[in-house]
Protein backbone atom coordinates (compact mmCIF):
# COMPACT_ATOMS: atom_id res chain seq x y z
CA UNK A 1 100.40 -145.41 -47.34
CA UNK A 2 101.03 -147.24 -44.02
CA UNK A 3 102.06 -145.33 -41.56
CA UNK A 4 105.75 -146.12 -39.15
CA UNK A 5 103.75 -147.71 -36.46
CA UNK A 6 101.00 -149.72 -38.79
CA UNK A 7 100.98 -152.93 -36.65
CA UNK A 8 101.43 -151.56 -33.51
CA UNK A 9 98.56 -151.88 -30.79
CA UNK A 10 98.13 -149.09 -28.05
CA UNK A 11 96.01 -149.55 -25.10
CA UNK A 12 95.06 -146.26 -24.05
CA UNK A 13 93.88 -146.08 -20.00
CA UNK A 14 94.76 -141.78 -20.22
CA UNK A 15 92.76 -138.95 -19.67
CA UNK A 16 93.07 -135.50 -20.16
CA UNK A 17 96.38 -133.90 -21.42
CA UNK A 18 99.33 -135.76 -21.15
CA UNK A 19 98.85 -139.22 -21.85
CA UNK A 20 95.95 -138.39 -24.37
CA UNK A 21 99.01 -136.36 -26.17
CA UNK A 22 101.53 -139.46 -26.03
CA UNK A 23 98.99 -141.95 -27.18
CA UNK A 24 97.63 -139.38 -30.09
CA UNK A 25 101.21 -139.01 -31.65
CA UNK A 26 101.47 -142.88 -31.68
CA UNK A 27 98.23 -142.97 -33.54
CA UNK A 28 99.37 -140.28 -35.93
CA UNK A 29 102.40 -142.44 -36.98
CA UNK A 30 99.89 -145.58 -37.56
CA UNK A 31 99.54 -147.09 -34.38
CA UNK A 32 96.13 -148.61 -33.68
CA UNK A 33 94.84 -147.03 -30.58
CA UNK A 34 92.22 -148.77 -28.58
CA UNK A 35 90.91 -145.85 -25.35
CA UNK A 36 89.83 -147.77 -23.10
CA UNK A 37 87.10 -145.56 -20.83
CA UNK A 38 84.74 -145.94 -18.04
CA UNK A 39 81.06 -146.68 -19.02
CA UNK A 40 78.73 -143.60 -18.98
CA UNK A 41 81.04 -141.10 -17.96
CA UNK A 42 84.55 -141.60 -20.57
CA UNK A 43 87.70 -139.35 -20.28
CA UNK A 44 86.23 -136.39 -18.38
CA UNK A 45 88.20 -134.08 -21.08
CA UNK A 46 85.02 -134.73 -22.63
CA UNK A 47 83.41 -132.46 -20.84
CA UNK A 48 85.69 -129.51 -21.21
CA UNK A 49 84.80 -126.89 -23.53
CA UNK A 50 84.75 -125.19 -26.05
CA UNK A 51 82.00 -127.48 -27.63
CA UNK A 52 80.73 -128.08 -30.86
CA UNK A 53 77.10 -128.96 -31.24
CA UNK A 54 77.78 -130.88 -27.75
CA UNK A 55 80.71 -132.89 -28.50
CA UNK A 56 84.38 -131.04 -26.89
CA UNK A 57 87.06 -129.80 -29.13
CA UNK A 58 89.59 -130.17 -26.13
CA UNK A 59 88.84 -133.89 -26.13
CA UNK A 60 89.14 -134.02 -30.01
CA UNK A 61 92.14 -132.05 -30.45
CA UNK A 62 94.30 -134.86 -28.71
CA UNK A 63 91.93 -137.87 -29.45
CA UNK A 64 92.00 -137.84 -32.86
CA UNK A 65 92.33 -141.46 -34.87
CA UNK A 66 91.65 -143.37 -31.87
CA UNK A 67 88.91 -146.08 -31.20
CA UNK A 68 86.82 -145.73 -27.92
CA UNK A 69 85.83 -148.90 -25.90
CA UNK A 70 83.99 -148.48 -22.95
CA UNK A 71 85.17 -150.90 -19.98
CA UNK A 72 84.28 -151.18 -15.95
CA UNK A 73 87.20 -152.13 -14.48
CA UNK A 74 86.23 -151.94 -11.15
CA UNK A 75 84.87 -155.51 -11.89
CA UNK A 76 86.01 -159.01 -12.46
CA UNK A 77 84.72 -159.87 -15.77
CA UNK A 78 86.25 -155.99 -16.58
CA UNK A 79 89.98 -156.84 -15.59
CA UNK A 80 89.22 -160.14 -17.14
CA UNK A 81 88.75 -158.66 -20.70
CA UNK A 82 91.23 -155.84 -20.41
CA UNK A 83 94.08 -158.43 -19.46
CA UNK A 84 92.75 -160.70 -22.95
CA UNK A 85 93.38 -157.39 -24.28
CA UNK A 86 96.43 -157.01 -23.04
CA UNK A 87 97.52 -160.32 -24.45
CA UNK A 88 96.98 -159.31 -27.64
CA UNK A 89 98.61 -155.55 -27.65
CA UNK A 90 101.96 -154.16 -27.89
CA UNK A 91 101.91 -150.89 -25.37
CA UNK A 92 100.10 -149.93 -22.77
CA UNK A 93 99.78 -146.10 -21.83
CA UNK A 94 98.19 -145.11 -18.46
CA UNK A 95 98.24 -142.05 -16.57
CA UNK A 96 96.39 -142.49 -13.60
CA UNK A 97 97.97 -141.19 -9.84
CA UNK A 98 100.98 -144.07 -8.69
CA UNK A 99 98.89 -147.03 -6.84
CA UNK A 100 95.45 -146.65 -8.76
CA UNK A 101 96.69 -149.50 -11.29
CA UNK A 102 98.24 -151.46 -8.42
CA UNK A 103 94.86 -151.51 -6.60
CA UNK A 104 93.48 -152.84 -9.89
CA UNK A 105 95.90 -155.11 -10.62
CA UNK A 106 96.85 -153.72 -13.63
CA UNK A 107 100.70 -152.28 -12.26
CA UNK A 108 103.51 -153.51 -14.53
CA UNK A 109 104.90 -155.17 -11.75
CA UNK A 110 101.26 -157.61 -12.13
CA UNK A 111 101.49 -157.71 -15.38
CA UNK A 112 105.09 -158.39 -16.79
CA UNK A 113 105.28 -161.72 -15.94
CA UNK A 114 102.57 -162.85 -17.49
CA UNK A 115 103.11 -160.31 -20.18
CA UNK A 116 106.60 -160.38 -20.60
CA UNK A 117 106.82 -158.63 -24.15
CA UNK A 118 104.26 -155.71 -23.12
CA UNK A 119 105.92 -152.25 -23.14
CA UNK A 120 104.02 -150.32 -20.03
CA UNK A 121 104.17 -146.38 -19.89
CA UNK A 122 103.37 -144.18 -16.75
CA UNK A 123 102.93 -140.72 -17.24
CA UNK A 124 102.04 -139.04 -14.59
CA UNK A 125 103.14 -135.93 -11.97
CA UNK A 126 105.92 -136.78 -10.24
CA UNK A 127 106.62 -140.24 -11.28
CA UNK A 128 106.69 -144.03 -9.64
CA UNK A 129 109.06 -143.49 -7.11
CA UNK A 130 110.22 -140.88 -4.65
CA UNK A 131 108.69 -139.34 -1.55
CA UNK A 132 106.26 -137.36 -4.30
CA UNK A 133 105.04 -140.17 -6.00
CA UNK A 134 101.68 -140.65 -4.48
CA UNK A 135 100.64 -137.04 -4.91
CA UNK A 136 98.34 -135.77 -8.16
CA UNK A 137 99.54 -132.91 -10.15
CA UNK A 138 98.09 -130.80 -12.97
CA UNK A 139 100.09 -128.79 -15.27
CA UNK A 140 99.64 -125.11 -13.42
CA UNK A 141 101.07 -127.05 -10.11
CA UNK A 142 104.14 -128.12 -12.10
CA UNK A 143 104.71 -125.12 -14.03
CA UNK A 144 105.02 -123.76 -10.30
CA UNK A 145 107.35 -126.37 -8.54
CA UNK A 146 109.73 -127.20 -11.39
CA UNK A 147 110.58 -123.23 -11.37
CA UNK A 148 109.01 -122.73 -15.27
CA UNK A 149 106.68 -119.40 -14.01
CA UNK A 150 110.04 -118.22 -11.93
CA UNK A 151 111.88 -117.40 -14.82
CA UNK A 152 108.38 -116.36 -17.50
CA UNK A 153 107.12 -112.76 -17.41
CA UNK A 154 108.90 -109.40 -17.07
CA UNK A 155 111.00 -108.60 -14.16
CA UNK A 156 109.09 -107.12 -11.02
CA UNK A 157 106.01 -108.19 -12.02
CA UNK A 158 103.35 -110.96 -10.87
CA UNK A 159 104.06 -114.83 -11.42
CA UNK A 160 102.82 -115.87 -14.66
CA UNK A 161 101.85 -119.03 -16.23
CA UNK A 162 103.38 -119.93 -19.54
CA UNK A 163 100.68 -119.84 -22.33
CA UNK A 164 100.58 -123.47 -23.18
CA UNK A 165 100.27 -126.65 -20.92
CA UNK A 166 103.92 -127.07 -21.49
CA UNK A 167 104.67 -129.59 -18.30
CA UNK A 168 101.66 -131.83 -19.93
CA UNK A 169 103.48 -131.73 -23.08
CA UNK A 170 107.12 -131.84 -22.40
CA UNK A 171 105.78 -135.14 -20.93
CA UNK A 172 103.77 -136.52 -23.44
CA UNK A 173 106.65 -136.12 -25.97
CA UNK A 174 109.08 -137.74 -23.79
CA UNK A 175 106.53 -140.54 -23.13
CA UNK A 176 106.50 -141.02 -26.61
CA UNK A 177 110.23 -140.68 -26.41
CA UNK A 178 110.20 -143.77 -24.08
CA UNK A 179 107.73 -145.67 -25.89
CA UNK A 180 109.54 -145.61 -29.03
CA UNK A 181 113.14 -146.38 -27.53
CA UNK A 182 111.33 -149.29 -25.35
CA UNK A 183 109.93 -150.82 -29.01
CA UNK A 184 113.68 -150.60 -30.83
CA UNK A 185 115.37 -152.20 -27.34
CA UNK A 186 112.45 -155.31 -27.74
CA UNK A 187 112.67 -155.55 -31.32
CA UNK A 188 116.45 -156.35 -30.45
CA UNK A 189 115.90 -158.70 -27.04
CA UNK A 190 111.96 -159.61 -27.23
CA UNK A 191 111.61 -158.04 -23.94
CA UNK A 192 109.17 -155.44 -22.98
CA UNK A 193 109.83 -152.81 -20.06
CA UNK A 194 108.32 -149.84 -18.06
CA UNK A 195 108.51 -146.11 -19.19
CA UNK A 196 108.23 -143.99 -16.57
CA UNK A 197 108.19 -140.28 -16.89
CA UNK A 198 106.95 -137.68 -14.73
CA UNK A 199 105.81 -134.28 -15.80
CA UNK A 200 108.49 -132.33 -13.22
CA UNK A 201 111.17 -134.33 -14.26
CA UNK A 202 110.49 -133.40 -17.81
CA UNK A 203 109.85 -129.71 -17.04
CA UNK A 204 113.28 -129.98 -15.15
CA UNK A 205 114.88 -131.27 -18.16
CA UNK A 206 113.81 -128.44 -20.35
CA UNK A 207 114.85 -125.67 -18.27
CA UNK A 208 118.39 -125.73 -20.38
CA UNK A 209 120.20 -122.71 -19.39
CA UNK A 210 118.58 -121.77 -16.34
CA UNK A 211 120.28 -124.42 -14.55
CA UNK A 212 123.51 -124.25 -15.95
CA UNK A 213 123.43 -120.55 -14.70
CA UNK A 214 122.62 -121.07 -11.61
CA UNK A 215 125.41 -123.78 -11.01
CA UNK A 216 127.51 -121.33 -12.90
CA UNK A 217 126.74 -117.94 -11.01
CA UNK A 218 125.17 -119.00 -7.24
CA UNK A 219 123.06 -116.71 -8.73
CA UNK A 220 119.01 -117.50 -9.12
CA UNK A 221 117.40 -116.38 -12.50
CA UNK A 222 114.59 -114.30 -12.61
CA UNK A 223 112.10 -113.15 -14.66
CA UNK A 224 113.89 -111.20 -17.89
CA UNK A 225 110.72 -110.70 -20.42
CA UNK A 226 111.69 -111.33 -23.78
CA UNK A 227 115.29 -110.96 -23.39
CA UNK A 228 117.35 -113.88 -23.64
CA UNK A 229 119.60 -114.41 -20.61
CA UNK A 230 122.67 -115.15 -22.69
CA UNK A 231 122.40 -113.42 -26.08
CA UNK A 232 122.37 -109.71 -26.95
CA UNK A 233 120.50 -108.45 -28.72
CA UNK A 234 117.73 -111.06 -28.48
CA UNK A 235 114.13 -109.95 -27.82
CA UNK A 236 111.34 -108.00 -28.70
CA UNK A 237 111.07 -104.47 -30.01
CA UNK A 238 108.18 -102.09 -30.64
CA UNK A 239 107.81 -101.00 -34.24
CA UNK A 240 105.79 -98.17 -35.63
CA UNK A 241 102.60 -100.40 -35.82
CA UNK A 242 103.40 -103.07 -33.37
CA UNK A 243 106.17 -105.82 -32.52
CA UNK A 244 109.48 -107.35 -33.72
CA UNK A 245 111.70 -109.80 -32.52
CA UNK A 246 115.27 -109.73 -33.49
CA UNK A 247 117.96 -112.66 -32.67
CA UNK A 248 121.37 -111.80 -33.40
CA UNK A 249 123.31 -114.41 -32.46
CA UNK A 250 127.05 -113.94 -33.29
CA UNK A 251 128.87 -110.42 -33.52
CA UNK A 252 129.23 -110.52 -37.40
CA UNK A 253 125.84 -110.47 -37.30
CA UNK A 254 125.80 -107.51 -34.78
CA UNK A 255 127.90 -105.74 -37.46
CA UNK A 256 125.76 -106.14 -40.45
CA UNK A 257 122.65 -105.16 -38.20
CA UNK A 258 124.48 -101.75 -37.24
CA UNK A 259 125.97 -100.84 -40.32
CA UNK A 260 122.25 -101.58 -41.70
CA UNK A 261 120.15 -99.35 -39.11
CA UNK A 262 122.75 -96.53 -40.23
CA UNK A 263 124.65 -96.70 -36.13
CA UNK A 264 127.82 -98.24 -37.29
CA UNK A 265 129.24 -96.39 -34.15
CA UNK A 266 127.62 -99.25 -31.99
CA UNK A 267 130.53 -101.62 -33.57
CA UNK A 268 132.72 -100.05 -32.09
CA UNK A 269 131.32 -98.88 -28.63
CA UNK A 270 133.12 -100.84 -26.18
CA UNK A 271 130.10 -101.20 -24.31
CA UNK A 272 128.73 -102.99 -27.16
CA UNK A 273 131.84 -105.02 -28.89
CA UNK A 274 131.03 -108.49 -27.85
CA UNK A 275 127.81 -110.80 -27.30
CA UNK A 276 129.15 -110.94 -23.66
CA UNK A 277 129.86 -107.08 -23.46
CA UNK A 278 126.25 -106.50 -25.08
CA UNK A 279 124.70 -108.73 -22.40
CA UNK A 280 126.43 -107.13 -19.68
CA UNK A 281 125.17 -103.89 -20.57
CA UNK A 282 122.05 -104.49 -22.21
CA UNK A 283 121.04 -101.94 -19.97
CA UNK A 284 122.72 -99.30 -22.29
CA UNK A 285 121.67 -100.79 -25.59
CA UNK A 286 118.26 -101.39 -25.06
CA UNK A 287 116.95 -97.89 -25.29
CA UNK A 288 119.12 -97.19 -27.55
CA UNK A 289 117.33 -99.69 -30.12
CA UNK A 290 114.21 -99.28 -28.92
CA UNK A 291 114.40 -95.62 -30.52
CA UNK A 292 115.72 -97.19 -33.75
CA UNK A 293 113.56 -99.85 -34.33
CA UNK A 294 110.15 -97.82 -33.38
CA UNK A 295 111.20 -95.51 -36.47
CA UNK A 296 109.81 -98.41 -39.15
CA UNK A 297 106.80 -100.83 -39.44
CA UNK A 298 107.51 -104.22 -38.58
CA UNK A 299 107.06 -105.56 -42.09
CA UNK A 300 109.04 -103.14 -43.41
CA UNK A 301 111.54 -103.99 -40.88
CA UNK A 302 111.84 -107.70 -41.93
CA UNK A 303 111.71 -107.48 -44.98
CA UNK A 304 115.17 -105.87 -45.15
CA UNK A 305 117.12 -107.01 -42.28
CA UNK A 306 115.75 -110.50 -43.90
CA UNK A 307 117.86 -109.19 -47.28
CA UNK A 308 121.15 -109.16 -44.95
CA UNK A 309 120.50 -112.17 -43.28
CA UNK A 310 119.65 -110.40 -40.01
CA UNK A 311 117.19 -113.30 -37.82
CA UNK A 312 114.05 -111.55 -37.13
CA UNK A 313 109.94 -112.22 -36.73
CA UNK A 314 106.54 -111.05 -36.15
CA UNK A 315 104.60 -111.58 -32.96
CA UNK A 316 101.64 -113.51 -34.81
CA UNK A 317 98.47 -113.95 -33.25
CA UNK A 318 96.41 -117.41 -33.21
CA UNK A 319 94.42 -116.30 -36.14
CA UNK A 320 97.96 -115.03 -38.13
CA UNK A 321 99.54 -118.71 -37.43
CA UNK A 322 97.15 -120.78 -38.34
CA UNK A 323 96.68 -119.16 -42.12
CA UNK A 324 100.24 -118.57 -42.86
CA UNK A 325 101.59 -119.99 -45.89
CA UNK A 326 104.53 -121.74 -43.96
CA UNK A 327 102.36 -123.77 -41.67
CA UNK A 328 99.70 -124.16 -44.66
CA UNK A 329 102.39 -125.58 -47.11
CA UNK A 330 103.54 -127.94 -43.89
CA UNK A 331 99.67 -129.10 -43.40
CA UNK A 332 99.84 -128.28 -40.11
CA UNK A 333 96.26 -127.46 -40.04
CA UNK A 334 93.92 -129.81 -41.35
CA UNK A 335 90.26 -130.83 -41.01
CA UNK A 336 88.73 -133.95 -40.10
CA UNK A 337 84.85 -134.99 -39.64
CA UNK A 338 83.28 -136.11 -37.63
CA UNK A 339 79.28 -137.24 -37.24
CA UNK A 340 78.76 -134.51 -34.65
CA UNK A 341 80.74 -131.45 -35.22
CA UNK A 342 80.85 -132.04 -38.59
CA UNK A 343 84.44 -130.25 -39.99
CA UNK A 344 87.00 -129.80 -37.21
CA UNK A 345 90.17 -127.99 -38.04
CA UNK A 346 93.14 -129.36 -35.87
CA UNK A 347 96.90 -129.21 -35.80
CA UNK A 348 98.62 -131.43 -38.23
CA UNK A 349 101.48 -134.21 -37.41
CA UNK A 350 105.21 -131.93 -37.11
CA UNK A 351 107.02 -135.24 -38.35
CA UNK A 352 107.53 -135.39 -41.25
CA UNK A 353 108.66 -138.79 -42.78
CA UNK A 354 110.11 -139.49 -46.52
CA UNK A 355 108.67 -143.14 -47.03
CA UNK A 356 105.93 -143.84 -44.05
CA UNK A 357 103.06 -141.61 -43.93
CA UNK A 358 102.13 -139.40 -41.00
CA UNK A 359 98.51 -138.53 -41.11
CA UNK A 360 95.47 -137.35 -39.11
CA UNK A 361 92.38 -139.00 -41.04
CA UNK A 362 89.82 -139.80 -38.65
CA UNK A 363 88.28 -138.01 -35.77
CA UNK A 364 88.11 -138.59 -32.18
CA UNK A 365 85.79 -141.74 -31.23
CA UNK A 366 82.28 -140.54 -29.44
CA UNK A 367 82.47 -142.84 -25.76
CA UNK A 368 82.75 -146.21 -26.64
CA UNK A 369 82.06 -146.41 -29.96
CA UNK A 370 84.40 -149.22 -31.06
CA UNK A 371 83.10 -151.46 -28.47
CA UNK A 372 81.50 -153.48 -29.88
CA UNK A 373 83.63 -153.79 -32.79
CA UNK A 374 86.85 -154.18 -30.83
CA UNK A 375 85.62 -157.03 -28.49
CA UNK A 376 84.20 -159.14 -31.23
CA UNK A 377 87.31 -158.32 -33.80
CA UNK A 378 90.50 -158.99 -31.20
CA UNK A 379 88.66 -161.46 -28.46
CA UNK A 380 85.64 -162.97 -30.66
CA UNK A 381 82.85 -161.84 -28.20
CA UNK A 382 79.74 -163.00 -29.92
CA UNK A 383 76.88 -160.10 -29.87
CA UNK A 384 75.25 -162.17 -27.33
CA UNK A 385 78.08 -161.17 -24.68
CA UNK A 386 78.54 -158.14 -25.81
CA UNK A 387 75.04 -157.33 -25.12
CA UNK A 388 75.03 -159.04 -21.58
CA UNK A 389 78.00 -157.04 -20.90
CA UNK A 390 76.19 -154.12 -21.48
CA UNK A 391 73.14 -154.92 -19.25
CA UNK A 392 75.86 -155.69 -16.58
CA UNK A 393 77.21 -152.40 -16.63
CA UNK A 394 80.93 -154.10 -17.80
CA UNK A 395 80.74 -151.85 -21.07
């Protein structure tokens, strides 16, 4: 079954994280991706580990599906052939520092006239305009400046990254986010545009509440562990043989949970009566449940505050996540193959779709192994070229 974006051509100039991620996710809904990479060298994600019999599983776990042509455009006849293959795409992803396309040529503002249907997405650090925009960034920096590792870890204790490349992400999905609302506006006018998103203003975007309480309070938010600044309780427990999260969100809730643990009391403590009262003196209750909840194993624990509707979890480890029968029955890990790893597990596509498949069925390309096939298929570049092109050093 076709996928939602069968039809659609990418042109892929990314590298590393966050572009690689936007450009992926349109190739998991169907879109055919064309990575366009320097000769020799490629993405140099390709040379992060870990490896598999040489080949990196960082570079395949957000390459996956896409074809790999190998182009020099730091010459003439390059620029030359990328533009024909402009001409005959739909979107064009790059994630290079502000100004590297525009020495190239290759800016939207060189290209839209000419190209006036062609949707063009920048992702990159702090975007294509403001007194930042020059400046590179990597996820770690931007975890720092948009205030992310401020607000992560437990009070009074070192700065700490968040686990995940989250300001890579947040960006790539609102890339994608771009992208898609840039195809519906030109399906409706004909006109193509430029997406520009920067990873701190998506970081900033996803900072919800901390924001709102600072405007609220004057007051700056720090560090809180697993607590949630809002909602009490709301955060992690020890149990007898490790770790429990509970989320009780409303103060029915916080009724059934206390009449359950046997301290219907706590209903009625004045300290305790409210979500806001329980917030303002978590202080008070959190010892007090601590004690409780480090009387029972933490599958014994969910398993009946489950049976009262109670919101609660385990703290799952990689190894725990990727073989539970939840993500298994969502196929959200799946294999693919690939001539030099051989079977690769990977994360599967979260969107789910009733009519249009979403699928990941083919691996990530080895450095420009659609070359050959892409120049001859979409521009009709007899083998000939194709092999002067290589002795020139274009591919």
């Amino acid at each position: 079954m076709p996928g939602p974006l069968t039809g659609i051509k990418v042109l892929d100039l990314t590298r590393v994280l966050a572009g690689p991620y936007a450009t992926m996710i349109l190739s998991d809904l169907g879109a055919e991706v064309i990575k366009i990479e320097q000769p020799e060298s490629g993405d140099e994600s390709r040379r992060f580990g870990p490896f598999k019999n040489g080949f990196s599983l960082y570079f395949m776990s957000v390459n996956r599906g896409k074809q790999s042509v190998t182009l020099n455009l730091k010459t003439e006849r390059g620029i030359h052939i990328f533009k024909q293959l402009v001409k005959r795409s739909d979107i064009l992803v790059e994630n290079f520092r502000p100004g590297t396309m525009k020495k190239l040529g290759l800016d939207y503002a060189s290209l839209k006239d000419e190209y006036p249907s062609l949707i063009y997405a920048s992702c990159s650090g702090f975007g294509q305009t403001g007194p930042y925009a020059s400046k590179g960034a990597y996820d770690m920096i931007i975890q720092g400046m948009g205030g992310i590792i401020s607000i992560t870890g437990e009070p009074d204790s070192p700065p700490v990254r968040v686990g995940t490349s989250i300001s890579d992400i947040t960006a790539a999905l609102f890339t994608t986010i771009g992208i898609m609302s840039a195809l519906h506006h030109r399906n409706n006018t004909g006109k193509g545009q430029l997406v520009d998103v920067a990873m701190l203003d998506s970081l900033v975007a996803v900072l919800e509440n901390a924001i709102v309480r600072y405007f609220a309070t004057d007051e700056i938010p720090q560090p809180l562990g697993s607590r949630h600044p809002a909602i009490t309780p709301f955060e992690i427990y020890e149990s007898t043989d490790g770790h429990i999260i509970i989320a009780i969100g409303n103060d029915s809730l916080w009724a059934k949970f206390c009449e359950h643990i046997d301290h219907k009391h706590l209903i009625f403590d004045q300290r305790f009566k409210t979500n806001a009262e329980r917030t303002e003196n978590h202080s008070d209750l959190f010892p007090i449940l601590s004690e409780i909840m480090r009387q029972r194993k933490t599958d014994e624990w969910i398993e009946s505050l489950e049976k009262i509707g109670v919101p609660c979890g385990p703290i799952n480890t990689i190894d725990k996540v990727v073989n539970h029968p939840q993500v298994q029955a969502r196929e959200m890990i799946t294999k693919v193959l690939h001539e030099i790893t051989g079977a690769v597990e990977v994360p599967g596509v979260p969107i789910k779709l009733s009519d249009t498949s979403c699928a990941v069925d083919v691996p990530a390309p080895n450095l420009g192994e659609h070359t050959d096939e892409v120049l001859k298929n979409m521009l009709n570049i007899s083998h000939d070229e194709v092999k002067q092109l290589k002795e020139e050093g274009i591919i």
